[in-house]
Protein backbone atom coordinates (compact mmCIF):
# COMPACT_ATOMS: atom_id res chain seq x y z
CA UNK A 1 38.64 10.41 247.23
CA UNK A 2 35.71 8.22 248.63
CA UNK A 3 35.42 10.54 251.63
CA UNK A 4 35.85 14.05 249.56
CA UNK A 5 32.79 12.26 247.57
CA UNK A 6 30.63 11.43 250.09
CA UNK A 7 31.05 14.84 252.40
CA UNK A 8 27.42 16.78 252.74
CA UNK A 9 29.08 19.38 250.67
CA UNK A 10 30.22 18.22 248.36
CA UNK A 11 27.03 15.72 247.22
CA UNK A 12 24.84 19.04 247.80
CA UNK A 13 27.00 21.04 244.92
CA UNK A 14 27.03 17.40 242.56
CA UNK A 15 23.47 16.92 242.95
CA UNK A 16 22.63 20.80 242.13
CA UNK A 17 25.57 20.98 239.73
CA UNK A 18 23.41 17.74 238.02
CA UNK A 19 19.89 19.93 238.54
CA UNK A 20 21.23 23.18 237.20
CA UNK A 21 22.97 21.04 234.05
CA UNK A 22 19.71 19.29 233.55
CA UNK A 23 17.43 22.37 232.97
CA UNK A 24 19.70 24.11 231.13
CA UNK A 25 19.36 21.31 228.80
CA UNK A 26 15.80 21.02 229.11
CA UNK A 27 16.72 24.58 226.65
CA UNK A 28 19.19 23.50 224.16
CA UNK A 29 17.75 21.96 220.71
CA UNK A 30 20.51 19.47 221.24
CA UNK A 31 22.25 17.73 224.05
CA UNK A 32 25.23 19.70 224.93
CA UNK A 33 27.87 20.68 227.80
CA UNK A 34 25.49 21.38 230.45
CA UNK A 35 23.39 18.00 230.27
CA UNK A 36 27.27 16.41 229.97
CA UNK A 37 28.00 18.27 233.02
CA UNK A 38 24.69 17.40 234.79
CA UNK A 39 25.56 13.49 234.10
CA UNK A 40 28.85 13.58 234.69
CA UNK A 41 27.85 15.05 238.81
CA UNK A 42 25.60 12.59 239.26
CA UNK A 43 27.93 9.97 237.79
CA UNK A 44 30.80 11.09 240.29
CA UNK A 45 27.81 11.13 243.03
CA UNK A 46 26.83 7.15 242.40
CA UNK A 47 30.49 6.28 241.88
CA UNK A 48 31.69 7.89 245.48
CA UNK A 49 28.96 6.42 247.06
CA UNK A 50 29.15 2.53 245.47
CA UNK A 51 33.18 2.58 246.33
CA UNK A 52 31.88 3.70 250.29
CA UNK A 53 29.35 0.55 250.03
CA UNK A 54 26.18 2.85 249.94
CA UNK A 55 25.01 2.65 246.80
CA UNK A 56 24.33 -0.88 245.34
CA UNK A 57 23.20 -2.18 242.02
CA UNK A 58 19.13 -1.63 242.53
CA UNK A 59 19.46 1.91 243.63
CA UNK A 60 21.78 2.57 240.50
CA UNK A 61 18.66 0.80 238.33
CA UNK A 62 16.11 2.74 240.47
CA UNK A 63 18.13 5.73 238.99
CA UNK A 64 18.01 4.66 235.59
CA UNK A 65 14.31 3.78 235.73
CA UNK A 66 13.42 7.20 236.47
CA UNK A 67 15.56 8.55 233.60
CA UNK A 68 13.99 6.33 231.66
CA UNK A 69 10.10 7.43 232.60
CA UNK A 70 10.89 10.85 232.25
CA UNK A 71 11.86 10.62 228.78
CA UNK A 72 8.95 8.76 228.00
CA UNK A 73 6.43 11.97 229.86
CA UNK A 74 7.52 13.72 226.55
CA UNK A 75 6.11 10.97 224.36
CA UNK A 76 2.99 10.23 226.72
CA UNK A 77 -0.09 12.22 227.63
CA UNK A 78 -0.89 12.58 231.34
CA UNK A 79 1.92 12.69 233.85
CA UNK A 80 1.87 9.71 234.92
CA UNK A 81 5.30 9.29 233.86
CA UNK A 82 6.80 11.87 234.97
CA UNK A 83 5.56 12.00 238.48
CA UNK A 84 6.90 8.07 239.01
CA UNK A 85 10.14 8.97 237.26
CA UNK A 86 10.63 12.01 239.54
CA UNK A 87 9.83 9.70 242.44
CA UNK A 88 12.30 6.85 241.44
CA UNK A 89 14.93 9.61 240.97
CA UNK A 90 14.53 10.92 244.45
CA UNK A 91 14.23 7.51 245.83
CA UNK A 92 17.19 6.47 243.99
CA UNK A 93 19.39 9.14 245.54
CA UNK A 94 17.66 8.51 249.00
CA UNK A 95 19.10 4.92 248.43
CA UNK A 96 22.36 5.46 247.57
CA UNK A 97 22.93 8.18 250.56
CA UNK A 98 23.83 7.10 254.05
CA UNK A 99 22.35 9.70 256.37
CA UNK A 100 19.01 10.31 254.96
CA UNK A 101 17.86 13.85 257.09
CA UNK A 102 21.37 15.14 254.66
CA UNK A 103 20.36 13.54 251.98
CA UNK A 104 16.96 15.22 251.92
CA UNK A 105 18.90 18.73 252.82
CA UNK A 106 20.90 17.99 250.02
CA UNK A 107 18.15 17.68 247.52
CA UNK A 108 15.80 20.29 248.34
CA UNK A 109 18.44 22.48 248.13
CA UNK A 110 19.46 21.20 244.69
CA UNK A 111 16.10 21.59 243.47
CA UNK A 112 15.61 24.92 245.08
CA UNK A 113 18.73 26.47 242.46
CA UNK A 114 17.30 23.97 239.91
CA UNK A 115 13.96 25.44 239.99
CA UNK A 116 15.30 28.89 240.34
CA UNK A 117 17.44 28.09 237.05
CA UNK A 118 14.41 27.33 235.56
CA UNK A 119 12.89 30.66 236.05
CA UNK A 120 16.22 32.19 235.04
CA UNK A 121 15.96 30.80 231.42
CA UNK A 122 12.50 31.85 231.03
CA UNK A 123 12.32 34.98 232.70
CA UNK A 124 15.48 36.90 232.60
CA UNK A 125 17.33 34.99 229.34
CA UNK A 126 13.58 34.75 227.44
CA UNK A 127 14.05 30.96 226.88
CA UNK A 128 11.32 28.45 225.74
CA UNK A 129 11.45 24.80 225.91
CA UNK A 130 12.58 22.87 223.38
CA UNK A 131 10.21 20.44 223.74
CA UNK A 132 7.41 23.35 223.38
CA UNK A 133 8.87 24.89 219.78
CA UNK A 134 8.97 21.26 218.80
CA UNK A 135 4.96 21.05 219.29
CA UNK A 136 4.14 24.22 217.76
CA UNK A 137 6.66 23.79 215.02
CA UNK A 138 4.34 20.39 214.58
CA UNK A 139 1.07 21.81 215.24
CA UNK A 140 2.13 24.48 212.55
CA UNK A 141 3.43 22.07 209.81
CA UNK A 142 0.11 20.06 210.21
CA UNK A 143 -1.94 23.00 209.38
CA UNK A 144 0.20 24.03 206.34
CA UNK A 145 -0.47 20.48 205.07
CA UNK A 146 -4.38 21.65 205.40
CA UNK A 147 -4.96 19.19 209.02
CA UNK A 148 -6.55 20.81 211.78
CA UNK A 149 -6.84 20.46 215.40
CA UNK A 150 -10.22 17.86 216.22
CA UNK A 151 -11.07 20.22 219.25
CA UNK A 152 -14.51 21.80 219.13
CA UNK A 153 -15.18 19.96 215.67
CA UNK A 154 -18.60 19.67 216.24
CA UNK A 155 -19.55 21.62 212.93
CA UNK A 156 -18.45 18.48 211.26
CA UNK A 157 -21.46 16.76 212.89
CA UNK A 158 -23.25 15.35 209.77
CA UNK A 159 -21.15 16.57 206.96
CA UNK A 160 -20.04 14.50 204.27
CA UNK A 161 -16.38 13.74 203.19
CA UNK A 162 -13.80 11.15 201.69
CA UNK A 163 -11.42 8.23 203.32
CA UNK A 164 -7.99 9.76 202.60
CA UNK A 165 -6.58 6.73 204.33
CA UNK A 166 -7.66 3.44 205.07
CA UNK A 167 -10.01 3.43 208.30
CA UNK A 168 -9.51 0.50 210.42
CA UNK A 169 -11.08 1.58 212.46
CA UNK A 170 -8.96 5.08 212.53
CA UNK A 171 -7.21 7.10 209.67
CA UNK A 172 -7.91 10.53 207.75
CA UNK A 173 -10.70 11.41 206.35
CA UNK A 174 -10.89 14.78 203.88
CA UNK A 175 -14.08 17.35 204.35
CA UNK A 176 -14.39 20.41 201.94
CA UNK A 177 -10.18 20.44 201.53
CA UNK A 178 -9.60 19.80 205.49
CA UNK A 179 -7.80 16.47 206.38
CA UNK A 180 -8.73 15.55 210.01
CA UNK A 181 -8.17 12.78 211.51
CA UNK A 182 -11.10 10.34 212.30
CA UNK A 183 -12.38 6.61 213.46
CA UNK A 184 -14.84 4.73 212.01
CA UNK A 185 -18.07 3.50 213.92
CA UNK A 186 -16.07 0.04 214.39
CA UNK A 187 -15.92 -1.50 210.80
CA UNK A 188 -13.33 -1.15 208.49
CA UNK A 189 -13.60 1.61 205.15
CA UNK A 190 -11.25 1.44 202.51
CA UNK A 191 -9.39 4.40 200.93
CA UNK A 192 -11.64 6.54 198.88
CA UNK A 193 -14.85 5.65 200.00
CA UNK A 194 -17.60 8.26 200.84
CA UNK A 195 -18.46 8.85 204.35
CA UNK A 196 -20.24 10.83 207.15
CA UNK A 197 -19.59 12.07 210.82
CA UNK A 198 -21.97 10.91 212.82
CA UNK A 199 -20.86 11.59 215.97
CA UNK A 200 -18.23 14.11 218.05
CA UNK A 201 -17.40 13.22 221.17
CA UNK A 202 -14.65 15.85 222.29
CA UNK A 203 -11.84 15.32 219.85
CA UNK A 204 -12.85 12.02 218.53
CA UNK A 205 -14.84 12.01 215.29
CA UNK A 206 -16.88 9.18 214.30
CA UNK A 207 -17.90 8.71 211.01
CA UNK A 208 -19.54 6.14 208.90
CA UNK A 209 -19.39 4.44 205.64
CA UNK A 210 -21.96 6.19 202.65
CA UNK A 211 -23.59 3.08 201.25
C-alpha cells in the first residue's frame, strides 16, 4: 500500500483529485462531497507518505497552517493571507515528497485541472462563489436597513447628524435617515448626541461632537 501511495501517479491524481474537490467547494453554500473528497486525497497523500518516512510531523503542521491562513483571506482584507497560506501548502507538499523535480510535476499539473475546474464552474456551469453572494447578500441587507457604502462620501463633508451608537472613537452616526458608519476626531460621544463631519478621508468619516 505504501508504495501504490507514493508512485508519481498516483500522488499526481490525489493531489488534483484534492484541487478539483477543493474548487468545487469553493461553489457549494455548504461543505459537501467534493471538499470530503478533496480532504480525504490529500489525507491518503500525507498518510502514504508518513508510513514511507517522508512526511514528518512539521510538514503535516506546515499543511495545516496554510489551511488555516486561507480561511482567514476570507475574513481579512489584503492577501496577505492567502498568498502565505498558498505558499505553506505548496511547501508542505514539497516536504512531505521525496523526489522534489516529481513533486513539482505533480503539482503544477494538479493546479493546471484545478484552475481549469475553476473556469468550468464559472464559465460553462454559470457558477458564482459562495463567498461572493455572501457579500452582496450583505452589502444588500445593509442598504435595506438604510446603511450605505462610505466610498465617495464626501457630500457628507460638513453636514450635521446624530450618534446612533456610542462613538469611542468609532460607531454609527445617522444623517437625513442614512446610518453610516463613522469615527470620532479621537474623543469619546455618547449615544444621541449631535454631531458634524468634519473630515473624509477615503472611506473614513470623521466627525465631531456639536457643543
Amino acid at each position: 500500500m505504501v508504495a501504490f501511495l507514493t508512485d508519481p501517479i498516483v500522488i499526481t491524481v490525489l493531489l488534483t483529485i484534492a484541487g478539483v474537490g477543493i474548487v468545487m467547494e469553493l461553489f457549494s453554500p455548504k461543505f459537501g462531497i467534493p471538499g470530503f473528497i478533496g480532504v480525504f486525497a490529500l489525507l491518503l497523500f500525507f498518510y502514504g507518505h508518513y508510513l514511507a518516512g517522508l512526511a514528518g510531523v512539521g510538514s503535516f503542521v506546515l499543511f495545516v497552517a496554510g489551511i488555516i491562513l486561507i480561511f482567514l483571506e476570507l475574513f481579512l482584507p489584503g492577501a496577505i493571507s492567502g498568498t502565505l497560506g498558498l505558499a505553506a501548502l505548496i511547501f508542505s507538499l514539497f516536504l512531505a515528497g521525496g523526489d522534489t523535480l516529481q513533486m513539482g510535476i505533480s503539482i503544477l499539473i494538479a493546479l493546471f485541472f484545478s484552475i481549469l475546474m475553476f473556469f468550468i464552474m464559472i464559465k460553462i456551469f454559470g457558477k458564482k462563489l459562495v463567498l461572493f453572494n455572501k457579500m452582496i447578500l450583505f452589502d444588500s441587507a445593509r442598504k435595506e436597513d438604510g446603511y450605505v457604502s462610505n466610498i465617495n462620501r464626501t457630500d457628507l463633508l460638513g453636514m450635521e447628524g446624530t450618534a446612533l451608537t456610542i462613538l469611542r472613537p468609532a460607531g454609527t452616526a445617522i444623517f437625513n435617515t442614512e446610518r453610516v458608519d463613522v469615527v470620532s476626531e479621537g474623543g469619546f460621544i455618547d449615544q444621541n448626541a449631535k454631531i458634524k463631519v468634519i473630515k473624509v478621508e477615503g472611506a473614513r468619516i470623521v466627525v465631531r461632537e456639536i457643543k
